[in-house]
PDB file of N, CA and C in Angstrom:
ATOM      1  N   UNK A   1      72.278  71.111 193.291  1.00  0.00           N
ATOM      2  CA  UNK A   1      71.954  71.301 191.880  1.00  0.00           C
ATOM      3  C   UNK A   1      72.709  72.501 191.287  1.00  0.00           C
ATOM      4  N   UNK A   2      72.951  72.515 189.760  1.00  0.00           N
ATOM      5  CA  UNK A   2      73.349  73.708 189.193  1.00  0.00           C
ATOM      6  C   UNK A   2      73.039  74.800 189.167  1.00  0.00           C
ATOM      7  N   UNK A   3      73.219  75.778 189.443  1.00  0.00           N
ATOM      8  CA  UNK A   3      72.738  76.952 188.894  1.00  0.00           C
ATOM      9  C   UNK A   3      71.926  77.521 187.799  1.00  0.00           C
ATOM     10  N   UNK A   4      71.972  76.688 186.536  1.00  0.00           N
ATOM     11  CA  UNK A   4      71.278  76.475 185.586  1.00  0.00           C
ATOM     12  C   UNK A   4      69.689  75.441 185.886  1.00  0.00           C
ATOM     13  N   UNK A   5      69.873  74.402 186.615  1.00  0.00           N
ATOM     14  CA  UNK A   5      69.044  73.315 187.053  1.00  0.00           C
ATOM     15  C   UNK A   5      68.036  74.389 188.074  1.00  0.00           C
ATOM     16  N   UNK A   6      68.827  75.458 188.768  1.00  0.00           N
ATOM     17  CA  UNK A   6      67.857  76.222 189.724  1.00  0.00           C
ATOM     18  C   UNK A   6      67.132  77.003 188.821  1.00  0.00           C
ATOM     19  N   UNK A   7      67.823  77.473 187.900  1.00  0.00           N
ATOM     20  CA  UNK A   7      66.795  78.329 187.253  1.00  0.00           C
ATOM     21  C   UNK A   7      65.777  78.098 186.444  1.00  0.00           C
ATOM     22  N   UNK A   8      65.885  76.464 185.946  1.00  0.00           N
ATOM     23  CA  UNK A   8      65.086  76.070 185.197  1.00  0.00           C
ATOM     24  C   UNK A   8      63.844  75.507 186.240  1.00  0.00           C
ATOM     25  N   UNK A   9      64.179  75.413 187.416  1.00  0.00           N
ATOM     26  CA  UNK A   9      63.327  74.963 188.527  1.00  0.00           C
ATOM     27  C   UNK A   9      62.305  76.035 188.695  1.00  0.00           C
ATOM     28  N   UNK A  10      62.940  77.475 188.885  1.00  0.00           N
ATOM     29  CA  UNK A  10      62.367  78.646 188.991  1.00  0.00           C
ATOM     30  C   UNK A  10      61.516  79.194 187.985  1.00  0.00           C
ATOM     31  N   UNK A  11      61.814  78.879 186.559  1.00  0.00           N
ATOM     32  CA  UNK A  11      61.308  79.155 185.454  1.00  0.00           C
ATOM     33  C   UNK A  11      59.857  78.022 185.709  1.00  0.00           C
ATOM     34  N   UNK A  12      59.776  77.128 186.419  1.00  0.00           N
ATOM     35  CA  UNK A  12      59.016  76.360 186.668  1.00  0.00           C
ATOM     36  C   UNK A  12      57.650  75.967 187.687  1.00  0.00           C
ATOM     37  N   UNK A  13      58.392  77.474 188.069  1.00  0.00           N
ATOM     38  CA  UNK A  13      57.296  77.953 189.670  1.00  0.00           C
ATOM     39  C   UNK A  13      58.064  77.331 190.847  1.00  0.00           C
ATOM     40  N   UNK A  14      59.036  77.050 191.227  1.00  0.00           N
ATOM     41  CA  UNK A  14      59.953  76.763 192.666  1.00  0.00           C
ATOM     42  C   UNK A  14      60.608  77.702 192.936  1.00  0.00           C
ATOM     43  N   UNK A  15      59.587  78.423 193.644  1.00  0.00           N
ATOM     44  CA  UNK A  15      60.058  79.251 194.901  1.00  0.00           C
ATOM     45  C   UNK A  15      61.086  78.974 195.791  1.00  0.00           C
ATOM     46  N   UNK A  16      61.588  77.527 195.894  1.00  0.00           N
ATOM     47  CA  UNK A  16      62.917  77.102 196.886  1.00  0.00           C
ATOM     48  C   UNK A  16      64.131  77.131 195.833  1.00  0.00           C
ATOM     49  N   UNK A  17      63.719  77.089 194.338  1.00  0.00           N
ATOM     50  CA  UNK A  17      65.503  77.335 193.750  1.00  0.00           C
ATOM     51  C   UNK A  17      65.438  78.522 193.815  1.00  0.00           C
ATOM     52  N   UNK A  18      64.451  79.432 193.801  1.00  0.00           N
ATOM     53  CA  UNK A  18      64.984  80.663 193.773  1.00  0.00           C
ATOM     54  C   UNK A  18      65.707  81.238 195.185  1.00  0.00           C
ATOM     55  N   UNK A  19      65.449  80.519 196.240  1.00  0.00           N
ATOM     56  CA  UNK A  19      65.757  80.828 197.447  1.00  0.00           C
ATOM     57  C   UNK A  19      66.817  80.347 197.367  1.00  0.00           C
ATOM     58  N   UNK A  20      67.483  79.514 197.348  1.00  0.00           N
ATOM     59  CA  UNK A  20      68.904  78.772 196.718  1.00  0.00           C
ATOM     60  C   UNK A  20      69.412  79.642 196.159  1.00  0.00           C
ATOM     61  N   UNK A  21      69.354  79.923 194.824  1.00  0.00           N
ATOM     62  CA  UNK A  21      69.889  80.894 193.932  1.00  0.00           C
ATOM     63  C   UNK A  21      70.484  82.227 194.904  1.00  0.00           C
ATOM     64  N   UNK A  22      69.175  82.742 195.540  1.00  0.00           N
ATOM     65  CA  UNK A  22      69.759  84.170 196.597  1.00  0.00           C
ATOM     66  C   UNK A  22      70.550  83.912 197.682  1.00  0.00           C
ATOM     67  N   UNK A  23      70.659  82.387 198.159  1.00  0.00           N
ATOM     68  CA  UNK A  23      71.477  81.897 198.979  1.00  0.00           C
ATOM     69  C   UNK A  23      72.805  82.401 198.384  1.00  0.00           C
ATOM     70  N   UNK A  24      73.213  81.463 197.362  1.00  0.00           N
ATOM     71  CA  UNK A  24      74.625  81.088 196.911  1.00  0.00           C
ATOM     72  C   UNK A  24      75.007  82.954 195.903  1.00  0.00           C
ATOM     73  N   UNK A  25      74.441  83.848 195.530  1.00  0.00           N
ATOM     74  CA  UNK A  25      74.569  84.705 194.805  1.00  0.00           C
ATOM     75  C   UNK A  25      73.992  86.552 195.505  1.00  0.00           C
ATOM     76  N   UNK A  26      73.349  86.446 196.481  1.00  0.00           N
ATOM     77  CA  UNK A  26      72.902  87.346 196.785  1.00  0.00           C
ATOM     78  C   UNK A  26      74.288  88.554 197.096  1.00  0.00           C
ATOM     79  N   UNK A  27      75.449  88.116 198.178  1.00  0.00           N
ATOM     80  CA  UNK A  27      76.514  88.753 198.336  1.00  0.00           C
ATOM     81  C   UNK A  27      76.907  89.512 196.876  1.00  0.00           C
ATOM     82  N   UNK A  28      77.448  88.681 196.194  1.00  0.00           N
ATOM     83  CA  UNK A  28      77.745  88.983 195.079  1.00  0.00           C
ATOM     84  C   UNK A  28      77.425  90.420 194.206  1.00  0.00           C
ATOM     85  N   UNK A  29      76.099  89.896 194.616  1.00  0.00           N
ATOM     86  CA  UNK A  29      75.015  90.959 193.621  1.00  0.00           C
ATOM     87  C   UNK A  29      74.767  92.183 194.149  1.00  0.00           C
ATOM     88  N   UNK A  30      75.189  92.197 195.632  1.00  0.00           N
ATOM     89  CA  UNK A  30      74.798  92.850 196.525  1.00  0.00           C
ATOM     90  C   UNK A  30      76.282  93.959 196.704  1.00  0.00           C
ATOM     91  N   UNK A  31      77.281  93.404 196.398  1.00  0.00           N
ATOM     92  CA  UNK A  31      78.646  94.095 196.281  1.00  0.00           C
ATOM     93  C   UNK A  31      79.130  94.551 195.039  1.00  0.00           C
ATOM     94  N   UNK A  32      78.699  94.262 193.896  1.00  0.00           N
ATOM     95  CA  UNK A  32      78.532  94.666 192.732  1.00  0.00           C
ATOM     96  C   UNK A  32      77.221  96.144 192.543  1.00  0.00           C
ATOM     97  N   UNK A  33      75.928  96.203 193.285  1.00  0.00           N
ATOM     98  CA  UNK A  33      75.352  97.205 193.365  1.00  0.00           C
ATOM     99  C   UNK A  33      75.420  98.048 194.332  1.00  0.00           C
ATOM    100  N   UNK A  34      76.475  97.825 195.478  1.00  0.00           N
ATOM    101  CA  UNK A  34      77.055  99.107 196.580  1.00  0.00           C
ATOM    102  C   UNK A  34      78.193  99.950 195.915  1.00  0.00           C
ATOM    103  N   UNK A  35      79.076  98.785 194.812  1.00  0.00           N
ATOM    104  CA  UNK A  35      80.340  99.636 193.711  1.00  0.00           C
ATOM    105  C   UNK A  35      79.262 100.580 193.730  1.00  0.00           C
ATOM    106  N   UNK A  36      78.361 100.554 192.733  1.00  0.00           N
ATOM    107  CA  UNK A  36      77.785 101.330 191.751  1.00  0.00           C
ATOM    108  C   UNK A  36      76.948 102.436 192.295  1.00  0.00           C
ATOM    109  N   UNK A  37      76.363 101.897 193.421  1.00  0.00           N
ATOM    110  CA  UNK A  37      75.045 102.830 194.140  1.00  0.00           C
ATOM    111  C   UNK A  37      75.938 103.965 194.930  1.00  0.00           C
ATOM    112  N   UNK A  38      76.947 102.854 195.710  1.00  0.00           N
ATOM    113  CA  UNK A  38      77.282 103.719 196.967  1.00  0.00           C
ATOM    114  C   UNK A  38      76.707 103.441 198.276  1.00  0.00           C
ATOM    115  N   UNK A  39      75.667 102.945 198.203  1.00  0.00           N
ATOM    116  CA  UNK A  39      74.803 103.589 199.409  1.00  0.00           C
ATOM    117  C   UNK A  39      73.807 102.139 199.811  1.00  0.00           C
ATOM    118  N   UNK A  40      74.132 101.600 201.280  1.00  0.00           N
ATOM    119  CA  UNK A  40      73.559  99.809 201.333  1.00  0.00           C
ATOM    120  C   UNK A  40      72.511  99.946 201.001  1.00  0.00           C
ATOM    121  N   UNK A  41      71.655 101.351 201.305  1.00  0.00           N
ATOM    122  CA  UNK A  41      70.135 100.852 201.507  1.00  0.00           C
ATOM    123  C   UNK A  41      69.313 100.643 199.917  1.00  0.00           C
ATOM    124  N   UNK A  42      70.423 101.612 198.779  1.00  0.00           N
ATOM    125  CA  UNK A  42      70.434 101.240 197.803  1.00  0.00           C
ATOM    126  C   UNK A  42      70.381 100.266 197.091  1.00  0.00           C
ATOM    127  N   UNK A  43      71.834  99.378 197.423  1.00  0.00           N
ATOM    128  CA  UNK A  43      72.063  98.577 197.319  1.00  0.00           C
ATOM    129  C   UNK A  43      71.544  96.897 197.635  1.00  0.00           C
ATOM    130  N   UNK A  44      70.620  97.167 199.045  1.00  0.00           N
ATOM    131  CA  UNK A  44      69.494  96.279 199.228  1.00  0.00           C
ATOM    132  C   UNK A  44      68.340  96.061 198.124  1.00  0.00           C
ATOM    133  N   UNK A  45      67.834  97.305 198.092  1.00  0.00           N
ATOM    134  CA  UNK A  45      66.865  97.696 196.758  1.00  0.00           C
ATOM    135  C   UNK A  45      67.633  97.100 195.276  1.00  0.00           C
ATOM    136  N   UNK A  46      68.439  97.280 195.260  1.00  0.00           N
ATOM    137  CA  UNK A  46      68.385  96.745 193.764  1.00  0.00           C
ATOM    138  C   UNK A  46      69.463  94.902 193.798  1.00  0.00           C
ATOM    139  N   UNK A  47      69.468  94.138 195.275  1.00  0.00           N
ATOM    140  CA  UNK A  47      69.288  92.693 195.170  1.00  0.00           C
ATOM    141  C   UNK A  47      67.587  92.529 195.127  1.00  0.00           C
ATOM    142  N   UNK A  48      67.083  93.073 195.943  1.00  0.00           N
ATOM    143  CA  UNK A  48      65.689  92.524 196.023  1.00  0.00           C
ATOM    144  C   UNK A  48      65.126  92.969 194.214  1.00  0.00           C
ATOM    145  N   UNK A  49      65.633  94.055 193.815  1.00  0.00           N
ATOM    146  CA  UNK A  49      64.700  93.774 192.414  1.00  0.00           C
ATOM    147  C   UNK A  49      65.591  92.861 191.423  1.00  0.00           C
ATOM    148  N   UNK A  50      66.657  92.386 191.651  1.00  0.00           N
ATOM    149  CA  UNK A  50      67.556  91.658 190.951  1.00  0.00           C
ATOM    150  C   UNK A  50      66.670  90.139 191.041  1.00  0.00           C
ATOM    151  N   UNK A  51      66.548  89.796 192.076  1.00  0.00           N
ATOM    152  CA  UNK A  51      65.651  87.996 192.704  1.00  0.00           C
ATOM    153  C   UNK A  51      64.781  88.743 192.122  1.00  0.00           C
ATOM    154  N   UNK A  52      63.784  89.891 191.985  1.00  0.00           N
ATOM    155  CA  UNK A  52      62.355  89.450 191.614  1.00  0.00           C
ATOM    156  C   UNK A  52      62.529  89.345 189.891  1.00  0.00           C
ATOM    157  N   UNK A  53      63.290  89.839 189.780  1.00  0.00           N
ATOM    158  CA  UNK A  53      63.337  89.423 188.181  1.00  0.00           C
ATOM    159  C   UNK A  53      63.386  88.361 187.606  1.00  0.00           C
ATOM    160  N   UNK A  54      64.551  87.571 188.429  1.00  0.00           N
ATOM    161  CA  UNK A  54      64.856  86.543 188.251  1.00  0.00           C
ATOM    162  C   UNK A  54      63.738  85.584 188.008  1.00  0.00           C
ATOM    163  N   UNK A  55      62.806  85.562 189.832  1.00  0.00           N
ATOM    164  CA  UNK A  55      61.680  84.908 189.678  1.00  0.00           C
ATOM    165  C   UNK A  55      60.555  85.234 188.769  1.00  0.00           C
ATOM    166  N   UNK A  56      60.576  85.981 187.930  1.00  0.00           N
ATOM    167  CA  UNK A  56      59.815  86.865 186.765  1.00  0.00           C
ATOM    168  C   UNK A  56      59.989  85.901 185.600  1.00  0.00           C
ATOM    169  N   UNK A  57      61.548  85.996 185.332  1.00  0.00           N
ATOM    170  CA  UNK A  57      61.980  85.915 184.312  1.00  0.00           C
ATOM    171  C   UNK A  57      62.833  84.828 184.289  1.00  0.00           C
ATOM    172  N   UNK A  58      62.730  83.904 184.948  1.00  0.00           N
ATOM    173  CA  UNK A  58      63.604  82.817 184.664  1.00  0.00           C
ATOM    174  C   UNK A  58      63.658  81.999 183.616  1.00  0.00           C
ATOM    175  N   UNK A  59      62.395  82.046 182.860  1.00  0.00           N
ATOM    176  CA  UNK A  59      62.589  81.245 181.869  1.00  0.00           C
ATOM    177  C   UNK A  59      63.513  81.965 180.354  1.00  0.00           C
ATOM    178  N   UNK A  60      63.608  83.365 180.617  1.00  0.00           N
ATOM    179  CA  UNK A  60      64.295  83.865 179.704  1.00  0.00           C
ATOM    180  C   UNK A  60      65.355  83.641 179.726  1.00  0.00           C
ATOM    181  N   UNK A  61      66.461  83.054 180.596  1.00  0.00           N
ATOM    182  CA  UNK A  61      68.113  82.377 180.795  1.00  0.00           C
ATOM    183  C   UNK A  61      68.063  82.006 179.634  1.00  0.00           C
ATOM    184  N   UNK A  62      69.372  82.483 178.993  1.00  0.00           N
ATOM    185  CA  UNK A  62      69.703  81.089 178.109  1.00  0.00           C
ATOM    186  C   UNK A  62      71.337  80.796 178.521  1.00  0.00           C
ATOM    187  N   UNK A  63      71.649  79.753 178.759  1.00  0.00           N
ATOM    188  CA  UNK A  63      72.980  79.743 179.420  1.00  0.00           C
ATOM    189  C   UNK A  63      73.995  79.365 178.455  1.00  0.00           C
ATOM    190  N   UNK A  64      74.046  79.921 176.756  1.00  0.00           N
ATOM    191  CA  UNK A  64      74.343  80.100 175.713  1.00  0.00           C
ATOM    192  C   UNK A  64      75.207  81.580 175.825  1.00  0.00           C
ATOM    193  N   UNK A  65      74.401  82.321 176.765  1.00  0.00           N
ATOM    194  CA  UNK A  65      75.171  83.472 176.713  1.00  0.00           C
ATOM    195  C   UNK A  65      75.752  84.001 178.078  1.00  0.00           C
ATOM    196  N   UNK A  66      75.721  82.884 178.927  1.00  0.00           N
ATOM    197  CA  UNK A  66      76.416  83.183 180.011  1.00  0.00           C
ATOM    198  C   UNK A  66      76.427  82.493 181.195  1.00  0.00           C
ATOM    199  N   UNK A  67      76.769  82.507 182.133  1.00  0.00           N
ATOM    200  CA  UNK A  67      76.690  82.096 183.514  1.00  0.00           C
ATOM    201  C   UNK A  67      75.199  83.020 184.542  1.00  0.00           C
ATOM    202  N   UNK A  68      74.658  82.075 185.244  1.00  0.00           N
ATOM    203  CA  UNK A  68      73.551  82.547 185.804  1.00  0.00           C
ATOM    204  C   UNK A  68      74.374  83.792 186.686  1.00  0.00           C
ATOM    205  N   UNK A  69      75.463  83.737 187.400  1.00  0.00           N
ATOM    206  CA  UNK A  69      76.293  84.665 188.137  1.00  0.00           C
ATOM    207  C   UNK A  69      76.451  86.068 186.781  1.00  0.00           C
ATOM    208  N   UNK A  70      76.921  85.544 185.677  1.00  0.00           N
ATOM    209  CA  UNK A  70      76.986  86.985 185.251  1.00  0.00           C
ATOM    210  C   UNK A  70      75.710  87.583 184.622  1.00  0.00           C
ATOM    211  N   UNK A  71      74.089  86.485 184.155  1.00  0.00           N
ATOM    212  CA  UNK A  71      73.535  86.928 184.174  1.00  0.00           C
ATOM    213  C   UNK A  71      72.178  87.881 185.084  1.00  0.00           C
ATOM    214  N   UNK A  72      72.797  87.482 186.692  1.00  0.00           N
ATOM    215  CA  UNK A  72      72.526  88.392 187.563  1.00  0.00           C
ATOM    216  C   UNK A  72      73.205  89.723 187.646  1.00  0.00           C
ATOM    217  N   UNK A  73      74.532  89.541 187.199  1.00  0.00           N
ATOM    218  CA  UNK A  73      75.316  90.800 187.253  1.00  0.00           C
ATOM    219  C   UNK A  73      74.588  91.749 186.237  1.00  0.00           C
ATOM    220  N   UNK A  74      74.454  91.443 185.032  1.00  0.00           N
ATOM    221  CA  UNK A  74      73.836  91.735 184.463  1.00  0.00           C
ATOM    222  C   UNK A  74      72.565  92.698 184.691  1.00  0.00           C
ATOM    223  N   UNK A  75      71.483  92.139 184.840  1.00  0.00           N
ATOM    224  CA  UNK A  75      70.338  92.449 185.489  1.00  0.00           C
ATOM    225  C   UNK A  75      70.420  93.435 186.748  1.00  0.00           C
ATOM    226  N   UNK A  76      71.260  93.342 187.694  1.00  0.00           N
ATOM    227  CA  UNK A  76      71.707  94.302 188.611  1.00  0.00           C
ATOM    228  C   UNK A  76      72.554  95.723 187.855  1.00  0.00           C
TER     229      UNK A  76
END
């Protein structure tokens, strides 16, 4: 499924797109907040609050203004 399709899954209470989602995006998010932090253990800390947002806030996506990838970047 899409990336968009996961999040609307998640926005939906599925706990498995969101697990998907951290599958295919977690690296990402995770190398984008070691640039910035510096420091992994940091950098662990702010994927794990990046997914809980997500699962928070999924229904707030609008994919009008972006890609679920840059709106994790985002959020991180």
């Amino acid at each position: 499924p899409s990336d968009a399709l996961l999040v609307a899954r998640a926005a939906a209470g599925d706990a498995r797109a969101v697990s998907a989602l951290y599958d295919r995006h977690w690296a990402a998010v995770y190398a984008l907040a070691h640039a910035v932090v510096r420091d992994p253990v940091d950098a662990e800390d702010v994927v794990a609050a990046t997914f809980a947002r997500l699962w928070r806030d999924a229904a707030r996506y609008d994919p009008a203004r972006g890609t679920v990838a840059v709106w994790l970047a985002v959020v991180a």
